[in-house]
N, C-alpha and C. Protein backbone atom coordinates (compact mmCIF):
# COMPACT_ATOMS: atom_id res chain seq x y z
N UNK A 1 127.43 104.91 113.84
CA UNK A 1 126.35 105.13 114.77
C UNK A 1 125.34 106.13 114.18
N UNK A 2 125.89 106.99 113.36
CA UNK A 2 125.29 108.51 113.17
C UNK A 2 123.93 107.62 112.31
N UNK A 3 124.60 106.80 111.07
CA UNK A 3 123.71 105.96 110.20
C UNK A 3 122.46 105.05 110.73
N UNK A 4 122.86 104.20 112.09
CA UNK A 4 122.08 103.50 112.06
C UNK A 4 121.01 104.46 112.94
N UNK A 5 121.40 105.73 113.51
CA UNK A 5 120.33 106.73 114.56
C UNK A 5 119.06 107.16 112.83
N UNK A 6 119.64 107.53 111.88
CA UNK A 6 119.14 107.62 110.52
C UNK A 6 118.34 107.11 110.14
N UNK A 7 118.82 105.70 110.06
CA UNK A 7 117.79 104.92 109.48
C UNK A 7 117.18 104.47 110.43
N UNK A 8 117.11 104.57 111.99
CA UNK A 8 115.88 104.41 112.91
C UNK A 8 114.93 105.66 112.56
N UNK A 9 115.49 106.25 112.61
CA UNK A 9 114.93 107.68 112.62
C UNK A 9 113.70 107.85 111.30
N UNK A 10 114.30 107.33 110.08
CA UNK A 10 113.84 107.13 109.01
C UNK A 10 112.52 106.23 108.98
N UNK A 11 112.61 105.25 109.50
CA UNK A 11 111.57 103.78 109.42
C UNK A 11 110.55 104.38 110.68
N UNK A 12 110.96 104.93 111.54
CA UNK A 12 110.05 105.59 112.40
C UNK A 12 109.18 106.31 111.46
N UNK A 13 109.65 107.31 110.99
CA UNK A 13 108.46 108.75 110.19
C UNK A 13 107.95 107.87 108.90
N UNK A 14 108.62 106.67 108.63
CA UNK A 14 107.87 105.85 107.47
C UNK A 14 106.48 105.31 108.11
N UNK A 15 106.52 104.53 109.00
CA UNK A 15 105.29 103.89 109.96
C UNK A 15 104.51 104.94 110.28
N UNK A 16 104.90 106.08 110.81
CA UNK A 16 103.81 107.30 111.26
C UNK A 16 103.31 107.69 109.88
N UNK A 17 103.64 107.79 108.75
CA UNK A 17 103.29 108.56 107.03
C UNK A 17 102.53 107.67 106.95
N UNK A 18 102.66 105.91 107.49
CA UNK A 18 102.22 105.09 106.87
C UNK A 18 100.47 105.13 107.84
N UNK A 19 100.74 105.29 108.89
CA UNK A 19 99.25 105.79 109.52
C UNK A 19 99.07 106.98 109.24
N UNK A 20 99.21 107.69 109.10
CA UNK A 20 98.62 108.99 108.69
C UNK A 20 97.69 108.46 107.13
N UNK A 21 98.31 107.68 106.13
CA UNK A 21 97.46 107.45 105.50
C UNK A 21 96.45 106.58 105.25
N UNK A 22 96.83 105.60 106.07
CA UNK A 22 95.37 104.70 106.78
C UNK A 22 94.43 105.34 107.56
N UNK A 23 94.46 106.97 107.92
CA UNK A 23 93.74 107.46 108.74
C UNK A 23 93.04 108.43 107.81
N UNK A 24 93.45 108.42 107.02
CA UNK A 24 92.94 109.34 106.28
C UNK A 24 91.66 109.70 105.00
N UNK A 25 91.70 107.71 104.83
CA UNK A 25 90.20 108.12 104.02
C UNK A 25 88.97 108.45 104.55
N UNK A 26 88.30 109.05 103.99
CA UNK A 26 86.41 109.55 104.50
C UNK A 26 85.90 108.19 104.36
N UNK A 27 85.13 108.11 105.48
CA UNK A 27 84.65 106.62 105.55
C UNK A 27 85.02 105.58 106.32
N UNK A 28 86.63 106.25 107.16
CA UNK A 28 86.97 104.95 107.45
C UNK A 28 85.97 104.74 109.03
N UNK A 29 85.35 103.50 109.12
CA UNK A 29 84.68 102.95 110.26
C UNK A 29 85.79 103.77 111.26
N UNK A 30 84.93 103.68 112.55
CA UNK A 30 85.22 104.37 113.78
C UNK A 30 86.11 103.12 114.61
N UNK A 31 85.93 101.69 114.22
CA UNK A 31 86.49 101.18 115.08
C UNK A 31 88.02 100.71 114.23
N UNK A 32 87.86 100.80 112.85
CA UNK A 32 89.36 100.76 112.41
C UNK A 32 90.29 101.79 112.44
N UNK A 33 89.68 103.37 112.64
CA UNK A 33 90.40 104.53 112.60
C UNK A 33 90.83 104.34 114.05
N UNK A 34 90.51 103.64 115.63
CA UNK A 34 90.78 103.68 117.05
C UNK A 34 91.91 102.73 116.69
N UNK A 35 91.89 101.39 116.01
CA UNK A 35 92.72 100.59 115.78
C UNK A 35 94.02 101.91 115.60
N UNK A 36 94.20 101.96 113.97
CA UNK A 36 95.33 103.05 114.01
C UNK A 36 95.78 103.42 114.45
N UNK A 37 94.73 104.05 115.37
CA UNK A 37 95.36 105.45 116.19
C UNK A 37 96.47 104.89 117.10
N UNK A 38 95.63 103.69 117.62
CA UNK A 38 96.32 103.07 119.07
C UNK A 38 97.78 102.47 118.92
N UNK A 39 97.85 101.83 117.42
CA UNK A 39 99.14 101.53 117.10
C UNK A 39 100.70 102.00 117.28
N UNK A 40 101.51 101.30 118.05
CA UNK A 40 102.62 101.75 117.90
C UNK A 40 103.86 100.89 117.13
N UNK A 41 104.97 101.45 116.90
CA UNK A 41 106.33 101.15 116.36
C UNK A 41 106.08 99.69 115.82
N UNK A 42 105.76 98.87 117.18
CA UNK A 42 105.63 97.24 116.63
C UNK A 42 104.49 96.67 115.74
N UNK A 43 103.42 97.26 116.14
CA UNK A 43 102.00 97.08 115.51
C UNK A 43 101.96 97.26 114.34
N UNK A 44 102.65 98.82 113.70
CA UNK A 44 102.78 99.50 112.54
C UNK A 44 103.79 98.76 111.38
N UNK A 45 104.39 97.99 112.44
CA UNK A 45 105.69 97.00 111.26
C UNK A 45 104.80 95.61 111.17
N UNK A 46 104.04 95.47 112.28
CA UNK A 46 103.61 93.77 111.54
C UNK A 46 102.46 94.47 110.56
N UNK A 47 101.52 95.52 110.70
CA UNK A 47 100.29 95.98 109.86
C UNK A 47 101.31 95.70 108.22
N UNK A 48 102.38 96.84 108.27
CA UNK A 48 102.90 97.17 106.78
C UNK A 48 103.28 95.64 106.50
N UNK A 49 103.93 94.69 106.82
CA UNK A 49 104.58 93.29 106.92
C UNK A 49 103.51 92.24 106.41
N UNK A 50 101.99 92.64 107.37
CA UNK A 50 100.38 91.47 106.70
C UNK A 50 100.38 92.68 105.56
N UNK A 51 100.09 93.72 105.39
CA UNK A 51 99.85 94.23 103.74
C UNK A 51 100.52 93.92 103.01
N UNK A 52 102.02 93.73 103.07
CA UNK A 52 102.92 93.47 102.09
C UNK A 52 102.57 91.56 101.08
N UNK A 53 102.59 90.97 102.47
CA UNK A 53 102.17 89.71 102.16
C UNK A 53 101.14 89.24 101.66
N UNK A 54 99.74 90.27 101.86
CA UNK A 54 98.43 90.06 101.54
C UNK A 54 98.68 90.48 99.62
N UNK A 55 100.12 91.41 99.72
CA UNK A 55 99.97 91.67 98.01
C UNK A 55 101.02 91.33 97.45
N UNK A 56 101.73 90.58 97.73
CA UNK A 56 102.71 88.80 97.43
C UNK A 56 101.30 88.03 96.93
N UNK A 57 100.34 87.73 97.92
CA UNK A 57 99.56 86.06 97.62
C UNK A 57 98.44 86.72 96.26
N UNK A 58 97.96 88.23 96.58
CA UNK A 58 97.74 88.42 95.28
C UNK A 58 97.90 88.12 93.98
N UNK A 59 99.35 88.87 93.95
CA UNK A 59 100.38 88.59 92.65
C UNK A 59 100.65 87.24 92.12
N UNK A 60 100.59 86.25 93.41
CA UNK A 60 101.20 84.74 93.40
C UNK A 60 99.54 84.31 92.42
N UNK A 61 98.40 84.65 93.20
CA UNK A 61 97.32 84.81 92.73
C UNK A 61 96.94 84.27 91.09
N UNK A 62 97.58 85.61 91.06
CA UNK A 62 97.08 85.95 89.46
C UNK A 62 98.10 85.26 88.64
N UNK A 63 99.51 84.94 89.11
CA UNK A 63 99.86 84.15 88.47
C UNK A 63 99.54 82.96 88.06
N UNK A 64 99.00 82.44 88.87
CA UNK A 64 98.61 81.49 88.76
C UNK A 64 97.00 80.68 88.03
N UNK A 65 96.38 82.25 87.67
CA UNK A 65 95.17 82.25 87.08
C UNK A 65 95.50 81.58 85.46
N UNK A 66 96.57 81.73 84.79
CA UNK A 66 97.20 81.62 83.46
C UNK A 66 97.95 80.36 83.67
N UNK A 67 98.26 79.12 82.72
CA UNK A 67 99.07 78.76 81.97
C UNK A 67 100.32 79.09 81.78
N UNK A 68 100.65 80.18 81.30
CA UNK A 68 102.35 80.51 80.77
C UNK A 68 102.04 81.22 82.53
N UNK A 69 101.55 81.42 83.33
CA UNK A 69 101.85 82.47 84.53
C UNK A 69 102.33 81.28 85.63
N UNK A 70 101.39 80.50 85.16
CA UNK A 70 102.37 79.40 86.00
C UNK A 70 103.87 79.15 85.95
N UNK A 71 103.90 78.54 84.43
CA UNK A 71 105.34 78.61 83.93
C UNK A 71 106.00 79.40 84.91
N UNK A 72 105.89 80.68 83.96
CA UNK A 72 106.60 81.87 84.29
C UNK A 72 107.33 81.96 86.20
N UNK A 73 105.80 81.75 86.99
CA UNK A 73 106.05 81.60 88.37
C UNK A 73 106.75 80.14 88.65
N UNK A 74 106.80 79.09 87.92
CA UNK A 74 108.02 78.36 88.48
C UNK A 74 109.53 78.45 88.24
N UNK A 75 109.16 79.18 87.04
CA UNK A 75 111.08 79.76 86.51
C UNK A 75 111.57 80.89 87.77
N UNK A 76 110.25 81.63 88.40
CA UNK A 76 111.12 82.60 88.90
C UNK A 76 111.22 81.91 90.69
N UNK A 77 110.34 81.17 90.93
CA UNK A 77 111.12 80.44 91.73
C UNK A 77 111.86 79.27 91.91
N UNK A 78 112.24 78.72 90.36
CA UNK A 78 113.24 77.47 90.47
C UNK A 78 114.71 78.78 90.66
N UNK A 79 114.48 80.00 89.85
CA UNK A 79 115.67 80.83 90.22
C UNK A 79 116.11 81.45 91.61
N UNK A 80 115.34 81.68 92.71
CA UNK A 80 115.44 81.62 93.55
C UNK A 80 116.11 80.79 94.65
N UNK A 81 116.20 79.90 94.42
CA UNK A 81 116.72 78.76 95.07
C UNK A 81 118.64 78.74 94.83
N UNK A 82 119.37 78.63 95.82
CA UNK A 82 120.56 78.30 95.25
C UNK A 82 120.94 77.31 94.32
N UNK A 83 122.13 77.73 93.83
CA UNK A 83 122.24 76.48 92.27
C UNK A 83 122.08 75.66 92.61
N UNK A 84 122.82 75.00 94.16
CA UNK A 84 123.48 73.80 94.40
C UNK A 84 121.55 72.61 94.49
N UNK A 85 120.75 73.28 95.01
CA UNK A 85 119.03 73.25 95.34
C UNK A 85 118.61 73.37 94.43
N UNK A 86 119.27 73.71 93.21
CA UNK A 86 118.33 73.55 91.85
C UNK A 86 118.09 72.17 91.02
N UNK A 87 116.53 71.72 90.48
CA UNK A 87 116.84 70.53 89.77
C UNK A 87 117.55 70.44 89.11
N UNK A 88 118.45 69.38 88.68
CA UNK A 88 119.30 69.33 87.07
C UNK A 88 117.92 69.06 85.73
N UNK A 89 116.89 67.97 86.38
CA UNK A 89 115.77 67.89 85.83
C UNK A 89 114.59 69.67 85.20
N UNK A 90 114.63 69.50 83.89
CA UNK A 90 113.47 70.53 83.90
C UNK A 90 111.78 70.23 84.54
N UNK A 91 111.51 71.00 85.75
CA UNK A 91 109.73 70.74 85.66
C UNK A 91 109.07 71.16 84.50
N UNK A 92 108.33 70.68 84.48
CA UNK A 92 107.25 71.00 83.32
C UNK A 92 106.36 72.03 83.92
């Protein structure tokens, strides 16, 4: 019990650090700093959850700008997949 009070406890002051520093650049518009502010517990996990993903499709992105990045991005998701879900066939 003691652990999981912890790691609530923990992911809480992560989401508040995590607005505190979305609040914090000079500049930020008046109506995205009210956004912030207003945010709570749930808001603050889907915000960090669309950033996280917005810099996945990035990465997926740029892989995909290259030739060998392609490659590269189908090896690392033909590895992903369980064996049994893997082609026996190589993609090209």
């Amino acid at each position: 019990m003691e652990r999981w009070i912890d790691l609530a406890l923990t992911t809480y002051l992560y989401l508040e650090w995590y607005r505190w520093g979305r609040l914090d650049p000079p500049g930020l518009p008046e109506k995205e700093r009210e956004w912030w502010q207003s945010q709570r517990t749930a808001g603050l996990c889907r915000a960090v959850r669309a950033e996280r993903e917005d810099q996945e499709l990035r990465w997926l992105g740029g892989r995909l700008a290259t030739p060998g990045g392609c490659k590269r991005l189908r090896r690392l998701l033909r590895a992903g997949l369980p064996t049994a879900l893997r082609s026996v066939r190589r993609a090209g």
